[in-house]
Protein backbone atom coordinates (compact mmCIF):
# COMPACT_ATOMS: atom_id res chain seq x y z
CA UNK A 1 0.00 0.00 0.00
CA UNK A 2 1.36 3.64 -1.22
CA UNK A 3 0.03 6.53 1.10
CA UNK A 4 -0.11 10.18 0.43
CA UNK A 5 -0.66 12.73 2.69
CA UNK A 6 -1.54 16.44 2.08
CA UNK A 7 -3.11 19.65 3.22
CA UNK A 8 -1.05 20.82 5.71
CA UNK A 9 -0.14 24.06 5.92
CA UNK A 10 0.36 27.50 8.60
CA UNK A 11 -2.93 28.27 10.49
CA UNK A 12 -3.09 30.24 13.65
CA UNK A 13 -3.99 28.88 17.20
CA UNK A 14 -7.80 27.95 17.46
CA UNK A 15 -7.92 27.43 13.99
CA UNK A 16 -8.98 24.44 11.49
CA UNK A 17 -7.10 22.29 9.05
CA UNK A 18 -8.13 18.95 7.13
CA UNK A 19 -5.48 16.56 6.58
CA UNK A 20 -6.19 13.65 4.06
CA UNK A 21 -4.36 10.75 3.06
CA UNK A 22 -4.83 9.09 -0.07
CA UNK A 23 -3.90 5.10 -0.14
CA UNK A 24 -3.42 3.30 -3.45
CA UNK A 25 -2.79 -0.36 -3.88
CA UNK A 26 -4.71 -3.18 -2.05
CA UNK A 27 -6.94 -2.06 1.43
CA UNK A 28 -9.34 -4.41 3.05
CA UNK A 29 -11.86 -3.82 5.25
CA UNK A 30 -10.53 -4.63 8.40
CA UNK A 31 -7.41 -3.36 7.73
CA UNK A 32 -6.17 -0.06 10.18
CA UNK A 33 -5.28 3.30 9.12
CA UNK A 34 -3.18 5.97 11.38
CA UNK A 35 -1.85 8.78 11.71
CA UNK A 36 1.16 10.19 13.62
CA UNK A 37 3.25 12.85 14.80
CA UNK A 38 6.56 13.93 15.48
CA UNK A 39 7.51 17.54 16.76
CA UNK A 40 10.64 18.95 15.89
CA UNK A 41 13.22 17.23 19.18
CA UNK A 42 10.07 14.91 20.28
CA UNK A 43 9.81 11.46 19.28
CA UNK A 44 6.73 10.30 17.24
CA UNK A 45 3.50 9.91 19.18
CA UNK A 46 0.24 8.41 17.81
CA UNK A 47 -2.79 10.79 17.05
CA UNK A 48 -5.81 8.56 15.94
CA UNK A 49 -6.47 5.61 13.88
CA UNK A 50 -9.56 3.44 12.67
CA UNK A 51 -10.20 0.62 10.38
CA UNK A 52 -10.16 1.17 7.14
CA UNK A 53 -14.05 0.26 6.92
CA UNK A 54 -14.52 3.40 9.25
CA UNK A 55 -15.37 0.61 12.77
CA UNK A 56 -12.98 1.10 15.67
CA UNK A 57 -11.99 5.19 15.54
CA UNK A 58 -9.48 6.12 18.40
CA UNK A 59 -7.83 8.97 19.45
CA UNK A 60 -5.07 10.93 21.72
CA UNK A 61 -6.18 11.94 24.94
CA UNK A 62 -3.97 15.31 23.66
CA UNK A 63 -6.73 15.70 20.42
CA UNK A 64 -9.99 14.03 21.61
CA UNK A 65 -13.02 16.52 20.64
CA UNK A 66 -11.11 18.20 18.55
CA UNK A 67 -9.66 15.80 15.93
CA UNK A 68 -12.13 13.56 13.62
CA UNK A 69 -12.04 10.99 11.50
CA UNK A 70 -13.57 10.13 8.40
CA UNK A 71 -13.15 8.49 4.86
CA UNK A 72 -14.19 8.80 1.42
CA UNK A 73 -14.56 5.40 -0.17
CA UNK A 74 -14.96 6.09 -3.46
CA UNK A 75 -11.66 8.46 -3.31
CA UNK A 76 -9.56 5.54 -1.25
CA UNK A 77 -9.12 8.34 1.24
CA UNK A 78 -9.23 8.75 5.20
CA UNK A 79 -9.16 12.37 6.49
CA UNK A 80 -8.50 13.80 9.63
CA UNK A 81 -10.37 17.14 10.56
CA UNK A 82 -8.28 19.28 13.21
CA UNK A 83 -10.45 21.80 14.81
CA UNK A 84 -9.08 24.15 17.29
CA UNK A 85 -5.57 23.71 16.83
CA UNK A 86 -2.98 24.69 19.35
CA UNK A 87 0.59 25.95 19.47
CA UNK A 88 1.76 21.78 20.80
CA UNK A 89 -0.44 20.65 17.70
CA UNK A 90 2.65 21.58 15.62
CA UNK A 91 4.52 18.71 14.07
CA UNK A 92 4.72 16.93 10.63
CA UNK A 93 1.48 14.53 10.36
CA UNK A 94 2.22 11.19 9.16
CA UNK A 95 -0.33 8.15 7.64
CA UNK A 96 0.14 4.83 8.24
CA UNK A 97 -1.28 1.46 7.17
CA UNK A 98 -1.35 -1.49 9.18
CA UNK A 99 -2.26 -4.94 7.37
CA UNK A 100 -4.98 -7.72 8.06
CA UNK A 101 -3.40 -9.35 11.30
CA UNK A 102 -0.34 -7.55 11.07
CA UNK A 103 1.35 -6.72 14.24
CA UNK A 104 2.59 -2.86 13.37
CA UNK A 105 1.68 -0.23 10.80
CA UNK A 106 3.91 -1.68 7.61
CA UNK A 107 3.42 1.39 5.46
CA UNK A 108 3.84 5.33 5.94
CA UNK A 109 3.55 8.14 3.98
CA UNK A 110 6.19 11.09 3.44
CA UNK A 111 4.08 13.35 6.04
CA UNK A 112 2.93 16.84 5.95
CA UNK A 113 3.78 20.02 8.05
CA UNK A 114 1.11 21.55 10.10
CA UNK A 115 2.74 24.74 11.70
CA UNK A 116 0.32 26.44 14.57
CA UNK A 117 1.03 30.19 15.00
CA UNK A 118 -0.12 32.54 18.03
């Protein structure tokens, strides 16, 4: 599986971006799709992941009611909507792809920057 991920970008404190990550090659239902973070000097911390099928959404204590996930089937695409951003939200936002019984995500995309400003 090949992932994609765009649409981030500068946006000031409290405001909104949409992330999206488009996957090519062969997804299954059950399969999981995640995405990550890693601040400049922080290591890489999970941010919220569901199955491909759109069952089993969780999220970071840090973006729960804020962050939200959804997909677009017929596009092969999950999205993450960021809603109030804050200054710590900064980082560069990685996709990953976990197989069917697979024990870790197997597949990541190049990542894109989302820069919070006050």
């Amino acid at each position: 599986v090949q992932l994609q991920a765009y649409g981030g970008g500068l946006v000031q404190a409290g405001g909104s971006l949409r992330l999206s990550c488009a996957a090519s090659g062969r997804t299954f239902g059950s399969s999981v799709m995640g995405w990550f973070r890693q601040a400049p000097g922080k290591e890489r911390e999970f941010v919220a992941g569901m199955r491909w099928n759109g069952a089993g959404k969780k999220y970071a204590e840090s973006v729960e009611g804020r962050f939200a996930l959804s997909r677009d089937n017929a596009k092969n695409t999950v999205h993450l909507q960021m809603n109030n951003l804050q200054l710590e939200d900064t980082a560069r936002y990685y996709c990953a792809h976990k197989g069917v019984g697979a024990s870790d995500y197997d597949s990541w995309g190049p990542g894109t920057l989302v820069t919070v400003s006050s």
